[in-house]
N, C-alpha and C. Protein backbone atom coordinates (compact mmCIF):
# COMPACT_ATOMS: atom_id res chain seq x y z
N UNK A 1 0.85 -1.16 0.00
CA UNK A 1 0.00 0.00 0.00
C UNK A 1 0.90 1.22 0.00
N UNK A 2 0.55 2.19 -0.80
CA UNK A 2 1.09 3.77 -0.74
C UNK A 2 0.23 4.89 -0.58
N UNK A 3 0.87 5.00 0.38
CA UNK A 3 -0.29 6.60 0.64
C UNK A 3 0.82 7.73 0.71
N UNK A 4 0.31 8.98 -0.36
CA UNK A 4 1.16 9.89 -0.33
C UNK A 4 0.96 11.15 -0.96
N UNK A 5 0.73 11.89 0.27
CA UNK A 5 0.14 13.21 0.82
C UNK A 5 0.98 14.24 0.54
N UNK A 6 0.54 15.52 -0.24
CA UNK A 6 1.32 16.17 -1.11
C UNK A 6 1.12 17.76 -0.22
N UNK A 7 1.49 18.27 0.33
CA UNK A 7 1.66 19.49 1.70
C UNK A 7 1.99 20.87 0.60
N UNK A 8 1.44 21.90 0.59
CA UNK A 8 2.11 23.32 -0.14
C UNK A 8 3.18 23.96 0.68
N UNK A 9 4.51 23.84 0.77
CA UNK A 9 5.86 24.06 1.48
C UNK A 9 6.08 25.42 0.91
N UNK A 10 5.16 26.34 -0.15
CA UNK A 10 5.39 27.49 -0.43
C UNK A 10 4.57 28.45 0.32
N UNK A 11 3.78 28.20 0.79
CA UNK A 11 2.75 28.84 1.78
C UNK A 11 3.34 29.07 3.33
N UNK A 12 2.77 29.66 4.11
CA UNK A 12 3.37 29.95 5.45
C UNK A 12 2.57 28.35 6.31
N UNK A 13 3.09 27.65 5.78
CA UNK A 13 2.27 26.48 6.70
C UNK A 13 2.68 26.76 8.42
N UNK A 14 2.00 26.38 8.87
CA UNK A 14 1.84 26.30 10.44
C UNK A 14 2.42 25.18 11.16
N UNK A 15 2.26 25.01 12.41
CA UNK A 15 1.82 23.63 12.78
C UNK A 15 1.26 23.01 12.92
N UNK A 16 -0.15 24.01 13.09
CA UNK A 16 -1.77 23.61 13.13
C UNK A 16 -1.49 23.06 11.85
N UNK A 17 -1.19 23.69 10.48
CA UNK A 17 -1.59 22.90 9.37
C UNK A 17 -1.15 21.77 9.02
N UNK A 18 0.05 21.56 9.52
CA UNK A 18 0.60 20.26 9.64
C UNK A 18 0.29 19.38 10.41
N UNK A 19 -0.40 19.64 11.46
CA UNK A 19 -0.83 18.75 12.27
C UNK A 19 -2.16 18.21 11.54
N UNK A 20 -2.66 19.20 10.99
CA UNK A 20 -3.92 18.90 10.01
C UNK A 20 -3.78 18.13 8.98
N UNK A 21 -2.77 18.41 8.34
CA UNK A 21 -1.93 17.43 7.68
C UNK A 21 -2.17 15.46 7.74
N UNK A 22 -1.60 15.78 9.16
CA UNK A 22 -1.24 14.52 9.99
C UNK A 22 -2.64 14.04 9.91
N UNK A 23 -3.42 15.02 11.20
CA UNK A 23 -4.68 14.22 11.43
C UNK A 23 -5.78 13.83 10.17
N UNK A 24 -5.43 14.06 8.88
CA UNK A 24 -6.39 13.61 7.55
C UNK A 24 -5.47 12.16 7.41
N UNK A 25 -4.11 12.11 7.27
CA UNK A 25 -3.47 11.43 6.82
C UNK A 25 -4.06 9.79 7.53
N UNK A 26 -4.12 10.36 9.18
CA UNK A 26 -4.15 9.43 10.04
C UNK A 26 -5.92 8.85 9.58
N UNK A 27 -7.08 9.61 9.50
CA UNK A 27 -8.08 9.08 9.22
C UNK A 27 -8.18 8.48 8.36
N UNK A 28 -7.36 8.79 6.80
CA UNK A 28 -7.96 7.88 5.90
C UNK A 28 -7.14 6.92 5.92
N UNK A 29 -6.37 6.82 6.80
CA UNK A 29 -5.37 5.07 6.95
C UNK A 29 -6.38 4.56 7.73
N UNK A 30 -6.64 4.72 9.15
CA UNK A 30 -8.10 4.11 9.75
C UNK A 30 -9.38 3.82 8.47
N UNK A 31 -9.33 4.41 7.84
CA UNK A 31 -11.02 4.16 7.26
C UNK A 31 -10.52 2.95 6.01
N UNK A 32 -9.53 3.73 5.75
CA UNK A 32 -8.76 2.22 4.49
C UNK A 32 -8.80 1.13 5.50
N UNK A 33 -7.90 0.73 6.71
CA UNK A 33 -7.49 -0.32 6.97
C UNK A 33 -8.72 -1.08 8.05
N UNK A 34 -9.83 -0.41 8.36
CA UNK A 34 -11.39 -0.90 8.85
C UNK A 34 -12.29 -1.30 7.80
N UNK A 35 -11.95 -0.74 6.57
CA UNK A 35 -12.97 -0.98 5.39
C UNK A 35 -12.09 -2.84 4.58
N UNK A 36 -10.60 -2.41 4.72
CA UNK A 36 -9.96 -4.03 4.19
C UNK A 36 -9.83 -4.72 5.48
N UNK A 37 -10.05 -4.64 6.55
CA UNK A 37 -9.75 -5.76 7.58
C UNK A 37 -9.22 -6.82 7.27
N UNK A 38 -10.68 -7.72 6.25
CA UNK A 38 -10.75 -9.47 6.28
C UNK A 38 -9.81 -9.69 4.69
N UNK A 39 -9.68 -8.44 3.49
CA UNK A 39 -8.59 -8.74 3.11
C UNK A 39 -7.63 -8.74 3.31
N UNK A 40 -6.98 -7.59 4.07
CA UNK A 40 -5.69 -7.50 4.71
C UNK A 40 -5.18 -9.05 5.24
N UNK A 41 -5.80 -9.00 6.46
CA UNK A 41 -5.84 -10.84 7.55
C UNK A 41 -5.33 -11.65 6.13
N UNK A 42 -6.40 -11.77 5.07
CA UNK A 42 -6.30 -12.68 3.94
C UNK A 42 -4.84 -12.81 3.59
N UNK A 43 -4.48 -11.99 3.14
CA UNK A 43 -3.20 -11.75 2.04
C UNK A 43 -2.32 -12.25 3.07
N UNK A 44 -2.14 -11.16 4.07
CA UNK A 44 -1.01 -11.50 5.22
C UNK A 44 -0.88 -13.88 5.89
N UNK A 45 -2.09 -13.85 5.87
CA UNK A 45 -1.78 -15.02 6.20
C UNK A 45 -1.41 -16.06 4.93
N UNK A 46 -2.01 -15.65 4.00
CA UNK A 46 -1.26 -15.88 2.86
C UNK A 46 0.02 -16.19 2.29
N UNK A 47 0.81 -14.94 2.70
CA UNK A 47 2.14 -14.34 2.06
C UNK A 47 2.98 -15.33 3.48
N UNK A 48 2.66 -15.04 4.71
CA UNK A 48 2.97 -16.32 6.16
C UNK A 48 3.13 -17.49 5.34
N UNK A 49 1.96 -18.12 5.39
CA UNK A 49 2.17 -19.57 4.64
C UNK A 49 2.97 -19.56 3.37
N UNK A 50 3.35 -19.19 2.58
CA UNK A 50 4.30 -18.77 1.00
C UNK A 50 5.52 -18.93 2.04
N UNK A 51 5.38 -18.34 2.70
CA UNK A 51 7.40 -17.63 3.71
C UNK A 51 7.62 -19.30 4.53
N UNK A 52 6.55 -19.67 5.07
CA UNK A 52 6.82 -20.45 5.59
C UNK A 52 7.02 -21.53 4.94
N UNK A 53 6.21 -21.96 4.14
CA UNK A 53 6.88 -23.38 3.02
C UNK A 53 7.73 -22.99 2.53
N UNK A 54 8.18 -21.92 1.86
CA UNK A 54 9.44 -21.83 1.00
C UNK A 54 10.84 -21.99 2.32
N UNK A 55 10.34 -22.10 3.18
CA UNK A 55 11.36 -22.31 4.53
C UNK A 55 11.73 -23.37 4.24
N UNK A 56 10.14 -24.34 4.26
CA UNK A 56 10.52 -25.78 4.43
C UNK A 56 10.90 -26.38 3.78
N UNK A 57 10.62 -25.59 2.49
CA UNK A 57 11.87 -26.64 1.39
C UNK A 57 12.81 -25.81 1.36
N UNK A 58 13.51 -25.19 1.75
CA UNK A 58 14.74 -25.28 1.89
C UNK A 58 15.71 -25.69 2.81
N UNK A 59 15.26 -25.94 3.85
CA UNK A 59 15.39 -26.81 4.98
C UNK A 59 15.40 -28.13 4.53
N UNK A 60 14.53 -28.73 3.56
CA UNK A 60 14.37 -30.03 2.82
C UNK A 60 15.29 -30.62 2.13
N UNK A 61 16.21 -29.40 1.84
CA UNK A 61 16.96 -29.24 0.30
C UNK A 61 16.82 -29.43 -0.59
N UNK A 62 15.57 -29.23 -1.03
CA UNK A 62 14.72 -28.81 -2.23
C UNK A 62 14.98 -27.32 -2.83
């Protein structure tokens, strides 16, 4: 996943605005990663099992 938030550094930004910044950044990672939950879980246990057999055959010497 890429998320990537583009700030105007020519303007007198603040800290408030940066913090504003932050706090959008931070919601739409919450609303992405509550809306994929049961794919996320999916893939990840997925890509686990892939890591983990490719362990075991090489451990096999396969």
């Amino acid at each position: 996943m890429k998320f990537l938030l583009n700030a105007n550094c020519e303007s007198n930004n603040t800290l408030l605005s940066v913090l504003g910044y932050q706090e959008f950044a931070k919601d739409v990672l919450f609303d992405f990663l509550e809306a994929n939950q049961q794919n996320i879980i999916i893939e990840f246990n997925s890509q686990r099992q892939n890591a983990t057999d490719e362990i075991q055959l090489a451990a096999a010497g396969y």
